[in-house]
PDB file of N, CA and C in Angstrom:
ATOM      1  N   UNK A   1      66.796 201.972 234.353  1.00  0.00           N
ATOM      2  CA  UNK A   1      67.390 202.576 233.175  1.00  0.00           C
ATOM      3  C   UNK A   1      66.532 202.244 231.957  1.00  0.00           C
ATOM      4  N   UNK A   2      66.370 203.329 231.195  1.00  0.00           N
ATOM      5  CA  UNK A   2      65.375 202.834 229.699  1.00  0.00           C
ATOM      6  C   UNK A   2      66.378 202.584 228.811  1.00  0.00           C
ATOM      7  N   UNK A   3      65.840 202.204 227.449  1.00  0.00           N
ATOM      8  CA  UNK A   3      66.823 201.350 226.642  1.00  0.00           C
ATOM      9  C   UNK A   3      67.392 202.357 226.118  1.00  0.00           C
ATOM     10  N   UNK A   4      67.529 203.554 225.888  1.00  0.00           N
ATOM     11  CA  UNK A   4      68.038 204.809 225.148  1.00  0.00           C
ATOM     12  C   UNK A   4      69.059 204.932 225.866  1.00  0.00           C
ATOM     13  N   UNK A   5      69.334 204.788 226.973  1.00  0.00           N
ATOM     14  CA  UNK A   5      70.230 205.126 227.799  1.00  0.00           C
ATOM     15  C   UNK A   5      71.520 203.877 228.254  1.00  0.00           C
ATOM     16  N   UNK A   6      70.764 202.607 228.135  1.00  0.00           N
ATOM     17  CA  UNK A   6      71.356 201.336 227.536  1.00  0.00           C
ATOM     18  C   UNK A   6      72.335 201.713 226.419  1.00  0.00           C
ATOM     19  N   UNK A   7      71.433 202.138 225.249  1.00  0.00           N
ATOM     20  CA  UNK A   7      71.866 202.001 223.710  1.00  0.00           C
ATOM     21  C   UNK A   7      73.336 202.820 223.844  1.00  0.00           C
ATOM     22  N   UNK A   8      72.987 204.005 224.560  1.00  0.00           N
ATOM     23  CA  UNK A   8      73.856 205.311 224.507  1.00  0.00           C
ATOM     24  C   UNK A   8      75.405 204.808 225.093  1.00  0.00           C
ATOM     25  N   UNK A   9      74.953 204.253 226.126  1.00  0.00           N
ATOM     26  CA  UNK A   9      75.959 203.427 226.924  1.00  0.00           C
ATOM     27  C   UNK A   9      77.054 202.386 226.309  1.00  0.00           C
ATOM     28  N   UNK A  10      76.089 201.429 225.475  1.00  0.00           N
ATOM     29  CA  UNK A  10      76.659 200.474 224.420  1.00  0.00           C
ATOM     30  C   UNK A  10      77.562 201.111 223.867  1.00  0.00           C
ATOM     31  N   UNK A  11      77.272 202.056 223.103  1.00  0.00           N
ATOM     32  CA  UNK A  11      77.415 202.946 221.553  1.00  0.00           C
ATOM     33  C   UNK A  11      79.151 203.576 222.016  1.00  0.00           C
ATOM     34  N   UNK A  12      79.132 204.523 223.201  1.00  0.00           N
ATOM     35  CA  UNK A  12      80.132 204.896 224.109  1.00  0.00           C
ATOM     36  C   UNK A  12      81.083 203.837 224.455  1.00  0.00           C
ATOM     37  N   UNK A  13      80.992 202.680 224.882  1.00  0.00           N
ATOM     38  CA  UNK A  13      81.807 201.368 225.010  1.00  0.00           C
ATOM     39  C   UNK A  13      82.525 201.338 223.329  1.00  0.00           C
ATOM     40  N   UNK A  14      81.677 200.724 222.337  1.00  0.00           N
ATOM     41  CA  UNK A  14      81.933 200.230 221.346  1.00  0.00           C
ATOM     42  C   UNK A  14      83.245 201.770 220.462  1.00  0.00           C
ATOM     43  N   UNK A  15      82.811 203.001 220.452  1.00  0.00           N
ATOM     44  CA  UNK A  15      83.099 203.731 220.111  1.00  0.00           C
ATOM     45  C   UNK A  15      84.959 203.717 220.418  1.00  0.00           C
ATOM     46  N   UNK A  16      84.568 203.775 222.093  1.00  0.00           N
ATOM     47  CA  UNK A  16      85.684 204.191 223.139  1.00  0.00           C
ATOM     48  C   UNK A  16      87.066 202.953 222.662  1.00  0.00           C
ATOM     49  N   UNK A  17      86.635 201.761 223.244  1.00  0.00           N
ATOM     50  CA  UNK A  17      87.581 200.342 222.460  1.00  0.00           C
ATOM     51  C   UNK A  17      87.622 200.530 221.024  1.00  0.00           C
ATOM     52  N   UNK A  18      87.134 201.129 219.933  1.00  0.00           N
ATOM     53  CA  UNK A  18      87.536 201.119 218.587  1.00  0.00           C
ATOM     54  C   UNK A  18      88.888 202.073 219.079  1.00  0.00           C
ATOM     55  N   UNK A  19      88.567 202.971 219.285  1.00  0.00           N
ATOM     56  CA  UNK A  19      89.842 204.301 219.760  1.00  0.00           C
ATOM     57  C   UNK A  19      90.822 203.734 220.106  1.00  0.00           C
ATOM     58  N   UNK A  20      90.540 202.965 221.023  1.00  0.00           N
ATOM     59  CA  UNK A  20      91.963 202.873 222.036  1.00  0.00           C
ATOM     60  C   UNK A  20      92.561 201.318 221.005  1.00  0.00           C
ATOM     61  N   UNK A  21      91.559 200.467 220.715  1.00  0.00           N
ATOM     62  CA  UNK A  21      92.061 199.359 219.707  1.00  0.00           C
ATOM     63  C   UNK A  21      93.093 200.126 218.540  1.00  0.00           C
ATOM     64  N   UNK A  22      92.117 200.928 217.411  1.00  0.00           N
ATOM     65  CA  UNK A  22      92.963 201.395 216.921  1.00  0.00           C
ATOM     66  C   UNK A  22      94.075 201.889 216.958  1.00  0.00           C
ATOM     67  N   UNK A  23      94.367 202.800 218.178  1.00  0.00           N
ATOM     68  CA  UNK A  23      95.659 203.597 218.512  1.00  0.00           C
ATOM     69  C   UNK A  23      96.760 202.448 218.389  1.00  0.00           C
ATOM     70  N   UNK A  24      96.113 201.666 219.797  1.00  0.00           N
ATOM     71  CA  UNK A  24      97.117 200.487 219.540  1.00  0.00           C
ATOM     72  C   UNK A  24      97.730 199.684 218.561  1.00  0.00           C
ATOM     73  N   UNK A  25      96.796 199.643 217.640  1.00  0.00           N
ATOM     74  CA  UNK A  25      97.524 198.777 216.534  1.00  0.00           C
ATOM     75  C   UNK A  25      98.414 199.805 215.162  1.00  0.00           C
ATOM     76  N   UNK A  26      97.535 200.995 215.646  1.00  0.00           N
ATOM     77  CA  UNK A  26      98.590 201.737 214.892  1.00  0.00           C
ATOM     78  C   UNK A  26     100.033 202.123 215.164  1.00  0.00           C
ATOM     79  N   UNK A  27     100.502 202.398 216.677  1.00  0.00           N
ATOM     80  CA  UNK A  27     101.666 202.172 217.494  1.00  0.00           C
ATOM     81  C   UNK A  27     102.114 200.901 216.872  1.00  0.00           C
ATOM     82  N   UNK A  28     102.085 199.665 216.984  1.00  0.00           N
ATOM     83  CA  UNK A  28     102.421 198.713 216.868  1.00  0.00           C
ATOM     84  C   UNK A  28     102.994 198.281 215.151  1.00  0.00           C
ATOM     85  N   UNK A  29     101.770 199.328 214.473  1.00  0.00           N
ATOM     86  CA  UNK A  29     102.305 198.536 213.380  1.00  0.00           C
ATOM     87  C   UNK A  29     103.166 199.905 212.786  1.00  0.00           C
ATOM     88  N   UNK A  30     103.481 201.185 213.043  1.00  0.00           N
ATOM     89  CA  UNK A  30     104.093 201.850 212.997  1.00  0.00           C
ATOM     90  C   UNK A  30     105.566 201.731 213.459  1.00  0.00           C
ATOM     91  N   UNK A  31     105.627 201.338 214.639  1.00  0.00           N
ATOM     92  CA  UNK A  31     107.414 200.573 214.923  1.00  0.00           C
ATOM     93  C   UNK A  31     107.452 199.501 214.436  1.00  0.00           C
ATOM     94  N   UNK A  32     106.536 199.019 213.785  1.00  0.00           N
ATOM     95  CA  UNK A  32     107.140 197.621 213.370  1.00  0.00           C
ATOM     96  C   UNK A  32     107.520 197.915 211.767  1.00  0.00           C
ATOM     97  N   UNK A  33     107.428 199.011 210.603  1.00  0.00           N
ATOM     98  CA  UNK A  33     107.275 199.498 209.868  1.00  0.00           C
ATOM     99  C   UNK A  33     108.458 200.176 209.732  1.00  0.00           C
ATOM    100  N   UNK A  34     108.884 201.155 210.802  1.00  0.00           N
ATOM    101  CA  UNK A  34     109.590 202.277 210.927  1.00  0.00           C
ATOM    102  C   UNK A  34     110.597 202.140 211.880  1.00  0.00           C
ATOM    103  N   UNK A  35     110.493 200.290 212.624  1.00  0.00           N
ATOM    104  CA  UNK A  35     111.580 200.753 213.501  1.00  0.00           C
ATOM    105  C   UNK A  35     112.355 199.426 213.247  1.00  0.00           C
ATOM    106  N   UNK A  36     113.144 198.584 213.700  1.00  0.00           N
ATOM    107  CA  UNK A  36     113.971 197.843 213.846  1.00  0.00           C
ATOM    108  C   UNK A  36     112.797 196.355 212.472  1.00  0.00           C
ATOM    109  N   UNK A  37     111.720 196.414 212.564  1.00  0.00           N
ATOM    110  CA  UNK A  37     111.084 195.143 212.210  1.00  0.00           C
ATOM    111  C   UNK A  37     111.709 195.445 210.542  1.00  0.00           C
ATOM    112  N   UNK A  38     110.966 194.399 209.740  1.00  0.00           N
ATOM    113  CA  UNK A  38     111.607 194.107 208.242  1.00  0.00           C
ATOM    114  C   UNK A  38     110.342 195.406 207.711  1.00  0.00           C
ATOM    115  N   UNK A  39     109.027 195.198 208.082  1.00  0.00           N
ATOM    116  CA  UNK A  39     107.859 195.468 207.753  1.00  0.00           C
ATOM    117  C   UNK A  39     107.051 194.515 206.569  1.00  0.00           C
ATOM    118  N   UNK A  40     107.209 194.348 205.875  1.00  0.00           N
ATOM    119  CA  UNK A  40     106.934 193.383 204.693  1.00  0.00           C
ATOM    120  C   UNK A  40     107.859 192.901 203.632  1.00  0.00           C
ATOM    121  N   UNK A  41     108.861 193.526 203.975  1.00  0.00           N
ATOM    122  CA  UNK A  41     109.629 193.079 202.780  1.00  0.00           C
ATOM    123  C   UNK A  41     110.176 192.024 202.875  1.00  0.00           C
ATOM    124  N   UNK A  42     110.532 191.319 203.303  1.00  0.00           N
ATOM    125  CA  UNK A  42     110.794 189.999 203.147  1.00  0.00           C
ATOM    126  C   UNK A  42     109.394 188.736 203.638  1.00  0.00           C
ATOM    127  N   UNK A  43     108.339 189.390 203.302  1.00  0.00           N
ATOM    128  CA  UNK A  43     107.507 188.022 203.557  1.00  0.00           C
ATOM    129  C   UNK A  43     107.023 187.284 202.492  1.00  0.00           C
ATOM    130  N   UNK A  44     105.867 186.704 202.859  1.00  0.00           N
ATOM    131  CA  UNK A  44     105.325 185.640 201.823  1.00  0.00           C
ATOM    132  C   UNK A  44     103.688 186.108 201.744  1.00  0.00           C
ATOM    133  N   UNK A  45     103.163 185.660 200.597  1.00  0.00           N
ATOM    134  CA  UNK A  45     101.938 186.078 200.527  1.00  0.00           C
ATOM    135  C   UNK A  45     100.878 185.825 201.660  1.00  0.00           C
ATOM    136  N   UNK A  46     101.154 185.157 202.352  1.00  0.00           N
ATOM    137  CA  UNK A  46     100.642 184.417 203.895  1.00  0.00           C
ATOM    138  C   UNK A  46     100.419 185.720 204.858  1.00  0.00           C
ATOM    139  N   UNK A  47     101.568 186.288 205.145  1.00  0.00           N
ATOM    140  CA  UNK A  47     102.182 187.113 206.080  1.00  0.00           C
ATOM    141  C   UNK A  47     101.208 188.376 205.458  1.00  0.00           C
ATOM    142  N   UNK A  48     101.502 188.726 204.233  1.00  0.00           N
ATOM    143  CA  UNK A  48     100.838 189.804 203.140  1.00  0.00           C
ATOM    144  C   UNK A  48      99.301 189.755 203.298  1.00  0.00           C
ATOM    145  N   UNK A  49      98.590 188.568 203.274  1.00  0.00           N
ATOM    146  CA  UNK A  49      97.543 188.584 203.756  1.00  0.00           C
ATOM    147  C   UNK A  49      96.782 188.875 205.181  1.00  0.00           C
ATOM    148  N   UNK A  50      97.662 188.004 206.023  1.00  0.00           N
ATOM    149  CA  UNK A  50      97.353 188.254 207.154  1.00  0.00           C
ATOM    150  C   UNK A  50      97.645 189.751 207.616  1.00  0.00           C
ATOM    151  N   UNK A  51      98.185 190.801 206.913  1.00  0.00           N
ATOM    152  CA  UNK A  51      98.740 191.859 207.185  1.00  0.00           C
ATOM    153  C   UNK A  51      97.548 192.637 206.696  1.00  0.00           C
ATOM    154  N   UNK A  52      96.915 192.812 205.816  1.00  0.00           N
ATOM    155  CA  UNK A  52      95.822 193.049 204.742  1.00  0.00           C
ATOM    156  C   UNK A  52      94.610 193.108 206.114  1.00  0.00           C
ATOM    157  N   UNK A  53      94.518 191.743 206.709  1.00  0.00           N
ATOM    158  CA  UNK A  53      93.306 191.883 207.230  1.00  0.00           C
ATOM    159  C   UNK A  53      93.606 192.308 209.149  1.00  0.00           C
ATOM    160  N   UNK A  54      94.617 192.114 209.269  1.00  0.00           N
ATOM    161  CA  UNK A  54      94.771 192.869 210.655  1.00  0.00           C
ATOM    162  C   UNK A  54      96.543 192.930 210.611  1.00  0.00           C
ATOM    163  N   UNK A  55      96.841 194.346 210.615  1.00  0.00           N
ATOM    164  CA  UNK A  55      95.503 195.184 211.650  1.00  0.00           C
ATOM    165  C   UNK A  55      94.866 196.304 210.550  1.00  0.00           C
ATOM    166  N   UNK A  56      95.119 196.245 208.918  1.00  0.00           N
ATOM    167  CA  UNK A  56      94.578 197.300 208.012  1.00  0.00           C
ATOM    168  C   UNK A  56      93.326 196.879 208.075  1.00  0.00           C
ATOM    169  N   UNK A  57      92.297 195.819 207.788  1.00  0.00           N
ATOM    170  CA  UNK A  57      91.047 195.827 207.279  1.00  0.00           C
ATOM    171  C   UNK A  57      90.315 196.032 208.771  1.00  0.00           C
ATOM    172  N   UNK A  58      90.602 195.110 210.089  1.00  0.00           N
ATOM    173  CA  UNK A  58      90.501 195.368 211.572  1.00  0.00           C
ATOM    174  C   UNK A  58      90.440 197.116 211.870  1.00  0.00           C
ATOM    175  N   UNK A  59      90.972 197.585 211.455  1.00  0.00           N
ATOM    176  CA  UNK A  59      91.120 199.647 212.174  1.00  0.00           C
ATOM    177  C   UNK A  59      90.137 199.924 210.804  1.00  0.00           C
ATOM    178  N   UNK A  60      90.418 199.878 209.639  1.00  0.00           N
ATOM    179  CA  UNK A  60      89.627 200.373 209.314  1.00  0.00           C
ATOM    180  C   UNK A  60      87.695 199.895 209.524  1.00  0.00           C
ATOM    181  N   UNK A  61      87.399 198.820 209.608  1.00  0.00           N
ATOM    182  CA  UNK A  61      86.418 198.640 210.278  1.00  0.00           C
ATOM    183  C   UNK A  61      85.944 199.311 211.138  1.00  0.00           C
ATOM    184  N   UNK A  62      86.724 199.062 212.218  1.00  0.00           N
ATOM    185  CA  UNK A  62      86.183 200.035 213.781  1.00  0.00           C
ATOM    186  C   UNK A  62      86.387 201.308 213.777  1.00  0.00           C
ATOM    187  N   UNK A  63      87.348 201.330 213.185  1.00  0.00           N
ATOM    188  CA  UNK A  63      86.780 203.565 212.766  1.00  0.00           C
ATOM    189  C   UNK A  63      86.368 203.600 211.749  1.00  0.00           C
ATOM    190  N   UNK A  64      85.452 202.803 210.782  1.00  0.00           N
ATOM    191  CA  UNK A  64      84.282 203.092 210.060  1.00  0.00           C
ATOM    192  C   UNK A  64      83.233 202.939 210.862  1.00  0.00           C
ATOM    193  N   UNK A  65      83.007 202.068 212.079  1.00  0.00           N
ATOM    194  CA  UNK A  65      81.821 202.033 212.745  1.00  0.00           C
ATOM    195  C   UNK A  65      82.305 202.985 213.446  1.00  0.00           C
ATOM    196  N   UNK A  66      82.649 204.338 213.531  1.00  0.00           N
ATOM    197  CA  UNK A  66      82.358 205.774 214.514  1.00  0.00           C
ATOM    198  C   UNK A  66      81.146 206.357 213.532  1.00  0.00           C
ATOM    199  N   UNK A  67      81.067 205.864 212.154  1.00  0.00           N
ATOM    200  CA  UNK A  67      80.216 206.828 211.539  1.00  0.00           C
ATOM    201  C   UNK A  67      79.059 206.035 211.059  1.00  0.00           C
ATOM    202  N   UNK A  68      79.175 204.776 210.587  1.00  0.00           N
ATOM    203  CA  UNK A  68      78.528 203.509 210.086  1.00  0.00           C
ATOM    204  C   UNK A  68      78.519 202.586 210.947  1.00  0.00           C
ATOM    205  N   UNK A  69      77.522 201.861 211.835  1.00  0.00           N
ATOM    206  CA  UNK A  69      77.605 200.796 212.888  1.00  0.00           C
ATOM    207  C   UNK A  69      77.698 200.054 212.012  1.00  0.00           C
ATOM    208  N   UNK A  70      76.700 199.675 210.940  1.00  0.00           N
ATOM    209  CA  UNK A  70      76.391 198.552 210.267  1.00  0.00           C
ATOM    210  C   UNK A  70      77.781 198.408 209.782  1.00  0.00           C
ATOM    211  N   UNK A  71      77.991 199.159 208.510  1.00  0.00           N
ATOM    212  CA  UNK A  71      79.405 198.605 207.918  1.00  0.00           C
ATOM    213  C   UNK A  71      80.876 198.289 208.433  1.00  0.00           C
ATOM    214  N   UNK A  72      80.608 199.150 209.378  1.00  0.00           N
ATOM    215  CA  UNK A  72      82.188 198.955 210.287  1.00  0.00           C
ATOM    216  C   UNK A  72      82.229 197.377 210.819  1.00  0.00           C
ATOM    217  N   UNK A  73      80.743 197.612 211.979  1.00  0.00           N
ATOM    218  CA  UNK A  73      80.471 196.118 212.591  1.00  0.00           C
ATOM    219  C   UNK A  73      80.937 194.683 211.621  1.00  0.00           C
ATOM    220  N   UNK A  74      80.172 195.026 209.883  1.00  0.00           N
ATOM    221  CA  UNK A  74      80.495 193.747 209.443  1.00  0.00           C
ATOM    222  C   UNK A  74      82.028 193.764 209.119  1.00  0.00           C
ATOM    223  N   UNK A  75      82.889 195.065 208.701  1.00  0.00           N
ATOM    224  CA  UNK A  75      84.273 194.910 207.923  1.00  0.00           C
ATOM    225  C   UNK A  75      84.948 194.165 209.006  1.00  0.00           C
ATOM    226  N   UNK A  76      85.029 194.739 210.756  1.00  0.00           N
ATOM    227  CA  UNK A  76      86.089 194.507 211.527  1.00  0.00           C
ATOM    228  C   UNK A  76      85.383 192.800 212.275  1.00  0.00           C
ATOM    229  N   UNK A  77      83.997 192.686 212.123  1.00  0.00           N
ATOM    230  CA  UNK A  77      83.817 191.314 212.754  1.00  0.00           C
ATOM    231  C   UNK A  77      84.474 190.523 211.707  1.00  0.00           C
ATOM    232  N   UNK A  78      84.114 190.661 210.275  1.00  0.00           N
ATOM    233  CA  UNK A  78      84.316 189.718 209.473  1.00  0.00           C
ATOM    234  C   UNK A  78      85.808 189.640 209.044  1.00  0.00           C
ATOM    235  N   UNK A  79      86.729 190.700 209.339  1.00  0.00           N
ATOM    236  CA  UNK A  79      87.754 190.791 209.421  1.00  0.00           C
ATOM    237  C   UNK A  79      88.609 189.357 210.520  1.00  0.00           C
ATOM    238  N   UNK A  80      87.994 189.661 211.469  1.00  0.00           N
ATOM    239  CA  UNK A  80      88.430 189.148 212.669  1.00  0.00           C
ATOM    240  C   UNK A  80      88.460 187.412 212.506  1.00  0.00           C
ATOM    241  N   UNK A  81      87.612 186.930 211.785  1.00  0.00           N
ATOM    242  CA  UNK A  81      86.680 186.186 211.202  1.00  0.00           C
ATOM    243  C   UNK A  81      87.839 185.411 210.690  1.00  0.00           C
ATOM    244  N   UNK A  82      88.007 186.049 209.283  1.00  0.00           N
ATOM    245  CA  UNK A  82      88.944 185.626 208.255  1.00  0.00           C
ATOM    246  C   UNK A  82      90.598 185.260 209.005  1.00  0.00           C
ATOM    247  N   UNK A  83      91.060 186.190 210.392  1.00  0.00           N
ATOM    248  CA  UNK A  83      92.286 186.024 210.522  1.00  0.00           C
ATOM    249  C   UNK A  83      92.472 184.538 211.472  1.00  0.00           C
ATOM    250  N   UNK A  84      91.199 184.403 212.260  1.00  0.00           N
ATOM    251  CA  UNK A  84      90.920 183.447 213.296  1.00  0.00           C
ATOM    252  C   UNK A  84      91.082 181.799 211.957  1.00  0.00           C
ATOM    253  N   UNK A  85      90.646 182.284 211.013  1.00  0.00           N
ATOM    254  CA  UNK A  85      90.663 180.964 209.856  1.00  0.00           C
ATOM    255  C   UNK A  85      92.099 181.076 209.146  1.00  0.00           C
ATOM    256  N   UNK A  86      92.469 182.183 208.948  1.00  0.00           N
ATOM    257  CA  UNK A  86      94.187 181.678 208.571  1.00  0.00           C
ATOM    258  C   UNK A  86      94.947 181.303 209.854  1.00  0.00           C
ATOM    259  N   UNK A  87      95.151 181.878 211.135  1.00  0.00           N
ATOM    260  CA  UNK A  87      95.750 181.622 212.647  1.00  0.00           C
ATOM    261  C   UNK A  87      94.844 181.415 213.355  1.00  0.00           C
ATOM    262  N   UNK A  88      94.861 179.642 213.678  1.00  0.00           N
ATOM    263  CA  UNK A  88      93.425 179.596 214.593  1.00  0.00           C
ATOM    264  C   UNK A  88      94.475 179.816 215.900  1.00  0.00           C
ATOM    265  N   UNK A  89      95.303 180.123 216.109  1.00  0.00           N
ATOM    266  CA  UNK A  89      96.233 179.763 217.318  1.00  0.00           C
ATOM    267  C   UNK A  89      95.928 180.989 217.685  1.00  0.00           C
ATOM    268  N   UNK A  90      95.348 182.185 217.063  1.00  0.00           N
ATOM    269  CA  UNK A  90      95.557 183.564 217.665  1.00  0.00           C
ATOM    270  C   UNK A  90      93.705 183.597 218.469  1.00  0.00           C
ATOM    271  N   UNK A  91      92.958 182.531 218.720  1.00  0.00           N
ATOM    272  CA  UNK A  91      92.234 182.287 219.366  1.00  0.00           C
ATOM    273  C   UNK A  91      92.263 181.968 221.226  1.00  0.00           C
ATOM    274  N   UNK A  92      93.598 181.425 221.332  1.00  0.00           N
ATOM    275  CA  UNK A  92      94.458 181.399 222.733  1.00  0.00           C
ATOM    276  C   UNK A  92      94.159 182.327 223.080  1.00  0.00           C
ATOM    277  N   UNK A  93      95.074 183.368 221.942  1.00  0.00           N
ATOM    278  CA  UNK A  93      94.858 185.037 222.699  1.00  0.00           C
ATOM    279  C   UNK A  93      93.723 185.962 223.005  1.00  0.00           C
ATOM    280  N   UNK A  94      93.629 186.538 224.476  1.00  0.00           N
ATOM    281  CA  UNK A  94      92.661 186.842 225.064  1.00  0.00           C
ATOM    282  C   UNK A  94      92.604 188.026 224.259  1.00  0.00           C
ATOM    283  N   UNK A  95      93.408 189.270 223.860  1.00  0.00           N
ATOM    284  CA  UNK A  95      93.514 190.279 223.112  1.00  0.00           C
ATOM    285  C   UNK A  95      92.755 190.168 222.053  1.00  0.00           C
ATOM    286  N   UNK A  96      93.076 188.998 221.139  1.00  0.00           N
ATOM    287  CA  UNK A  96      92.631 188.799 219.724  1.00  0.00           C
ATOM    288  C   UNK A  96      91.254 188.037 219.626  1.00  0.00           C
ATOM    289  N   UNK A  97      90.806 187.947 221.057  1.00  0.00           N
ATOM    290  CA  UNK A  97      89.484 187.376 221.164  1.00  0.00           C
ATOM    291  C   UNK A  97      88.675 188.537 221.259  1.00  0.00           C
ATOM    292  N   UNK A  98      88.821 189.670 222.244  1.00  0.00           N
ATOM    293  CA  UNK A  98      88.171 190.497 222.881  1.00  0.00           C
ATOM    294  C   UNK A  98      88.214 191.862 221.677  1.00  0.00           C
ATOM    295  N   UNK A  99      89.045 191.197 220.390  1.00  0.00           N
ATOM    296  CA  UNK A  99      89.223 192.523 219.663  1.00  0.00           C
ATOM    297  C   UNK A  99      87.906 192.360 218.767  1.00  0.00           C
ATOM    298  N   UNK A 100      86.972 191.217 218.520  1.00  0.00           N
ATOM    299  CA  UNK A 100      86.164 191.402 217.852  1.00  0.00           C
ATOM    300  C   UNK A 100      84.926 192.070 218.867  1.00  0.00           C
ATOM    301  N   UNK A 101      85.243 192.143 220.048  1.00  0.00           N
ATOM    302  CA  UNK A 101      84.005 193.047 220.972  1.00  0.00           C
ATOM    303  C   UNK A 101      83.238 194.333 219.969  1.00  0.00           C
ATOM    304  N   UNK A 102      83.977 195.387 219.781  1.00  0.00           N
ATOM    305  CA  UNK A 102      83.694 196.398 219.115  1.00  0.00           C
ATOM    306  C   UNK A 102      82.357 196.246 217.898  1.00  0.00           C
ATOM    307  N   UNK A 103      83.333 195.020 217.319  1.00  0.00           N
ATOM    308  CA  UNK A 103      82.430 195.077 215.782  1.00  0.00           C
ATOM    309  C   UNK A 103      81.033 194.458 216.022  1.00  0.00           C
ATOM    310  N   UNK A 104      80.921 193.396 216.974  1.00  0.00           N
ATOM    311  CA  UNK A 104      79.758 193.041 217.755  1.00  0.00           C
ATOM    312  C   UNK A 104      78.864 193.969 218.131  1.00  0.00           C
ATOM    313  N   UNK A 105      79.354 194.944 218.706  1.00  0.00           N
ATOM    314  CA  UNK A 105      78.779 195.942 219.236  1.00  0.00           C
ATOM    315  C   UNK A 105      78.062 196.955 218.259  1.00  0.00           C
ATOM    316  N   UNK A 106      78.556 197.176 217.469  1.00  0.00           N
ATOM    317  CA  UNK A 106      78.485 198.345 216.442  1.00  0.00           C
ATOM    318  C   UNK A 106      77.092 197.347 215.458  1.00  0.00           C
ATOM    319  N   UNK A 107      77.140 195.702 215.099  1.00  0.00           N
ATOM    320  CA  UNK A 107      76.245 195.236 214.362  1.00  0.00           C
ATOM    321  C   UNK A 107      75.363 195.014 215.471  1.00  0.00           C
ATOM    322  N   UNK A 108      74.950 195.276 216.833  1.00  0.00           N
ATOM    323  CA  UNK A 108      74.107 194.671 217.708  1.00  0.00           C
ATOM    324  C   UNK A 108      73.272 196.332 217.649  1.00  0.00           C
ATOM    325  N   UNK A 109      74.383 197.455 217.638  1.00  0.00           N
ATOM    326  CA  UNK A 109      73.615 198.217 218.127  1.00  0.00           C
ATOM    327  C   UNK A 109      72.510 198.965 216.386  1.00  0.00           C
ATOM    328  N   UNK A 110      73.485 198.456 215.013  1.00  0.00           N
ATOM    329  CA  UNK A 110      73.193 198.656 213.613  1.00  0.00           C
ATOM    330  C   UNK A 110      71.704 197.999 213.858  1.00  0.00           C
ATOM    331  N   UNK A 111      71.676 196.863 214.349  1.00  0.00           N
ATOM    332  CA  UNK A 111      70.197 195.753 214.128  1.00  0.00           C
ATOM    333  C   UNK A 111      69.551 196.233 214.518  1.00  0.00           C
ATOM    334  N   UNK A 112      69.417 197.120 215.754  1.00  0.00           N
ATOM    335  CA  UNK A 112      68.382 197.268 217.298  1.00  0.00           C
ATOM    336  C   UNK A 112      67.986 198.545 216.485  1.00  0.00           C
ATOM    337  N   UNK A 113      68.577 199.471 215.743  1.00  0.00           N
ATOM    338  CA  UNK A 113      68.400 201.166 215.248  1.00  0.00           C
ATOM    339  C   UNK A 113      67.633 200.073 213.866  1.00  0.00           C
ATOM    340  N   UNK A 114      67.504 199.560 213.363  1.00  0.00           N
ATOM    341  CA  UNK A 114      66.764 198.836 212.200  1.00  0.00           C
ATOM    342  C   UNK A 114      65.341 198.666 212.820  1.00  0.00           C
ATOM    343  N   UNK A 115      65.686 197.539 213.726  1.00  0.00           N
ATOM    344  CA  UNK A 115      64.467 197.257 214.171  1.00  0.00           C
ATOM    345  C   UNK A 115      63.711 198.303 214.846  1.00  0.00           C
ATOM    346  N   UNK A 116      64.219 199.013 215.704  1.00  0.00           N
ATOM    347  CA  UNK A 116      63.081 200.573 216.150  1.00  0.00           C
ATOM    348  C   UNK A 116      62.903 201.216 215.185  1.00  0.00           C
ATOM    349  N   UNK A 117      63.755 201.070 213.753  1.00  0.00           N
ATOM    350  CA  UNK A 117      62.811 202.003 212.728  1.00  0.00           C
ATOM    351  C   UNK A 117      61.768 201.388 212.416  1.00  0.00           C
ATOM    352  N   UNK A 118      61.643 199.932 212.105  1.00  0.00           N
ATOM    353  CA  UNK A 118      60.520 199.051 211.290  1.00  0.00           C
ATOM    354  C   UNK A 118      59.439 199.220 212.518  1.00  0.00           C
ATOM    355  N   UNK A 119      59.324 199.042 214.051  1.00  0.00           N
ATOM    356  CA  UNK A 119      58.471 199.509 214.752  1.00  0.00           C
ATOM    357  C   UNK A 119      57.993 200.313 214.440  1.00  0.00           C
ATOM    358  N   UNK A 120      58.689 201.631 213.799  1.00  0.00           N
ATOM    359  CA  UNK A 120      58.108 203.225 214.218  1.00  0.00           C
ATOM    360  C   UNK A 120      56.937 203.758 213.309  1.00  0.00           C
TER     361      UNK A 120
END
């Protein structure tokens, strides 16, 4: 296999898990909004924050990297980043580990399209 076909492959992974990540957290935070949950109104600026950065700053990241690798990659890694430092406990979770895959992907594949330009 040549690396174009690698890259293409990557790109398709990273793309595909933003999709299905996103959907999910939009389901999720849609009944939790609209159905039986409080949604925010009774929290604390804690909760408000952590809400801020996942799952709003998290989706928007990874469906900014469908159009921008670079910027998406850094919003939803560094997203991921920030929530792991307010809840290190959400590090247990295999979900909330594997959700920064995407943004990895999107800055691995942003670097590699840098560097074959500075080659070219």
């Amino acid at each position: 296999m040549n690396s174009e076909v690698i890259t293409n492959v990557i790109r398709f992974v990273a793309r595909s898990m933003s999709l299905l990540y996103a959907a999910f957290i939009a389901f999720f935070l849609l009944s939790d909004v609209f159905g039986d949950g409080l949604g925010l109104m009774e929290s604390d600026w804690k909760d408000i924050l952590e809400f801020m950065i996942f799952p709003v700053a998290v989706t928007v990241g990874l469906l900014l990297g469908l159009k921008n690798e670079l910027l998406g990659g850094i919003i939803s890694t560094l997203a991921m980043i920030a929530l792991w430092i307010l809840r290190p406990d959400l590090l247990e979770a295999t979900p909330f580990r594997i959700l920064i895959l995407p943004g990895l992907l999107y800055l691995w594949l942003a670097l590699g399209e840098k560097r074959k330009a500075a080659r070219a």
